[in-house]
Protein backbone atom coordinates (compact mmCIF):
# COMPACT_ATOMS: atom_id res chain seq x y z
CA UNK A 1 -10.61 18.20 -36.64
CA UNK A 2 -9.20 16.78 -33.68
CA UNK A 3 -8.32 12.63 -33.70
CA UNK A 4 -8.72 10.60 -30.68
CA UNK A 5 -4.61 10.78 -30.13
CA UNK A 6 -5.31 14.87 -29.27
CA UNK A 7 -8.30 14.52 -27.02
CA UNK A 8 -5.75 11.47 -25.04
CA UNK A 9 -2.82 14.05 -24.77
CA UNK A 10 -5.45 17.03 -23.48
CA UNK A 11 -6.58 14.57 -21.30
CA UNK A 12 -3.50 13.58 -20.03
CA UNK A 13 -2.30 17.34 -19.58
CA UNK A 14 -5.36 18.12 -17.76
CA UNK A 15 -5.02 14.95 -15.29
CA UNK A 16 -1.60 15.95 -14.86
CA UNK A 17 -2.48 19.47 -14.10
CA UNK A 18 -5.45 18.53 -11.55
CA UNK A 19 -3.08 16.15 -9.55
CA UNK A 20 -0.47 18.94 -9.22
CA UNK A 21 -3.42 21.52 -8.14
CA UNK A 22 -4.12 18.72 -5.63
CA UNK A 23 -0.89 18.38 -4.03
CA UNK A 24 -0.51 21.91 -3.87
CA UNK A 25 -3.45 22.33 -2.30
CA UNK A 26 -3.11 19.58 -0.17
CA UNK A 27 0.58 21.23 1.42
CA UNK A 28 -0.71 24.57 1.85
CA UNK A 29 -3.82 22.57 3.90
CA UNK A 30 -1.35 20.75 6.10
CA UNK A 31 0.73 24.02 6.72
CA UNK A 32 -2.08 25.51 7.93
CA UNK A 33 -2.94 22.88 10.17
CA UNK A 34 0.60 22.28 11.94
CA UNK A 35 -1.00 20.34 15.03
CA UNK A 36 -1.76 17.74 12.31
CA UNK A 37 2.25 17.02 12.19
CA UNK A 38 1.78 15.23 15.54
CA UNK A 39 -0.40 12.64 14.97
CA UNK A 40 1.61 9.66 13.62
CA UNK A 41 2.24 8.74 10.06
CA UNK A 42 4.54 7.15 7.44
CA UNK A 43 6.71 9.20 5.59
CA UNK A 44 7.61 7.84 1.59
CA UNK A 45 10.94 6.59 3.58
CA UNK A 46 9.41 4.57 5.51
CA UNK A 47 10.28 6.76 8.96
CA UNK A 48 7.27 6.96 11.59
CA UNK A 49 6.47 10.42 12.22
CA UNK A 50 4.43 11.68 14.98
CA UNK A 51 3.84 11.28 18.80
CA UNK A 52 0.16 11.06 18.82
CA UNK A 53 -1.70 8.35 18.20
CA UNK A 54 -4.68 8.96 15.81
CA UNK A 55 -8.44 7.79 17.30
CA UNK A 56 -10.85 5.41 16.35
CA UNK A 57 -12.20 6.93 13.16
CA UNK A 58 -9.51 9.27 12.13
CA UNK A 59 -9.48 10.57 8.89
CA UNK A 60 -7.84 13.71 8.95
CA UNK A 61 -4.32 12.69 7.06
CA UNK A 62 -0.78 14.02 8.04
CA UNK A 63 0.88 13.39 4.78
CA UNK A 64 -0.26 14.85 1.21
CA UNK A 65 -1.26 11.80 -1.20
CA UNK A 66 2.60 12.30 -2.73
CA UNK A 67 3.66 11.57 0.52
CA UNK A 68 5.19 15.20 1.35
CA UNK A 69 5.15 15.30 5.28
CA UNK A 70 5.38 19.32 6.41
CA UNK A 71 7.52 17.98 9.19
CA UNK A 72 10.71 16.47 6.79
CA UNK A 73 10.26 19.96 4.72
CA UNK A 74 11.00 22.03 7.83
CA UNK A 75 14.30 19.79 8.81
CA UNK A 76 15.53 20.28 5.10
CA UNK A 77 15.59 16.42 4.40
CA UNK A 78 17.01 16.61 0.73
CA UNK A 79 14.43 13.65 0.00
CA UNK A 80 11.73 15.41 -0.31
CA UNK A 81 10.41 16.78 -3.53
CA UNK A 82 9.83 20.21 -4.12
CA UNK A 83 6.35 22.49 -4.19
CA UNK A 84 5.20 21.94 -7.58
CA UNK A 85 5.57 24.30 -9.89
CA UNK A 86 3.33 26.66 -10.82
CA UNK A 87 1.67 25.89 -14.19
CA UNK A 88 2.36 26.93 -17.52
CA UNK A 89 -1.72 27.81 -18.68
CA UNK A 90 -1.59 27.20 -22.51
CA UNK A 91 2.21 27.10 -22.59
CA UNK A 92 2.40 24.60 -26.08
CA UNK A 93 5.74 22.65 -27.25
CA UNK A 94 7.15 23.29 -30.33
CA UNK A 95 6.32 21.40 -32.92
């Protein structure tokens, strides 16, 4: 039978595993969409990227919602974080 503690951790795994799906899918949007790099936008540093200002109503975003901008990945910038890894479908720990 599986306690409430189980179901939390499953949980947990599976929010973690959505949100890493998202930013992954999120990167591979915004590298497919390179004229997106233009339009202006914070990176996690705090630099303003961009030349372009954005118009009334814009909602298209420039960064993923980790903050990964496709523009400091191309310079090599050592700040950002890597893709995420791939993951490990039903990999368990040891117990």
């Amino acid at each position: 039978m599986r306690t409430v503690r189980d179901v939390q951790a499953a949980w947990r795994r599976f929010r973690d595993l959505n949100a890493e799906l998202v930013e992954a899918w999120e990167r591979l949007w915004l590298l497919n969409h390179p004229w997106l790099e233009d339009y202006l936008h914070w990176t996690p540093e705090g630099d303003l990227h961009g030349e372009v200002t954005p118009g009334k109503g814009w909602r298209m975003p420039s960064v993923t919602r980790g903050g990964w901008c496709p523009g400091q990945a191309r310079s090599g910038s050592t700040d950002q974080s890597p893709p995420p890894s791939p993951p490990s479908w039903g990999a368990r720990k040891p117990s």
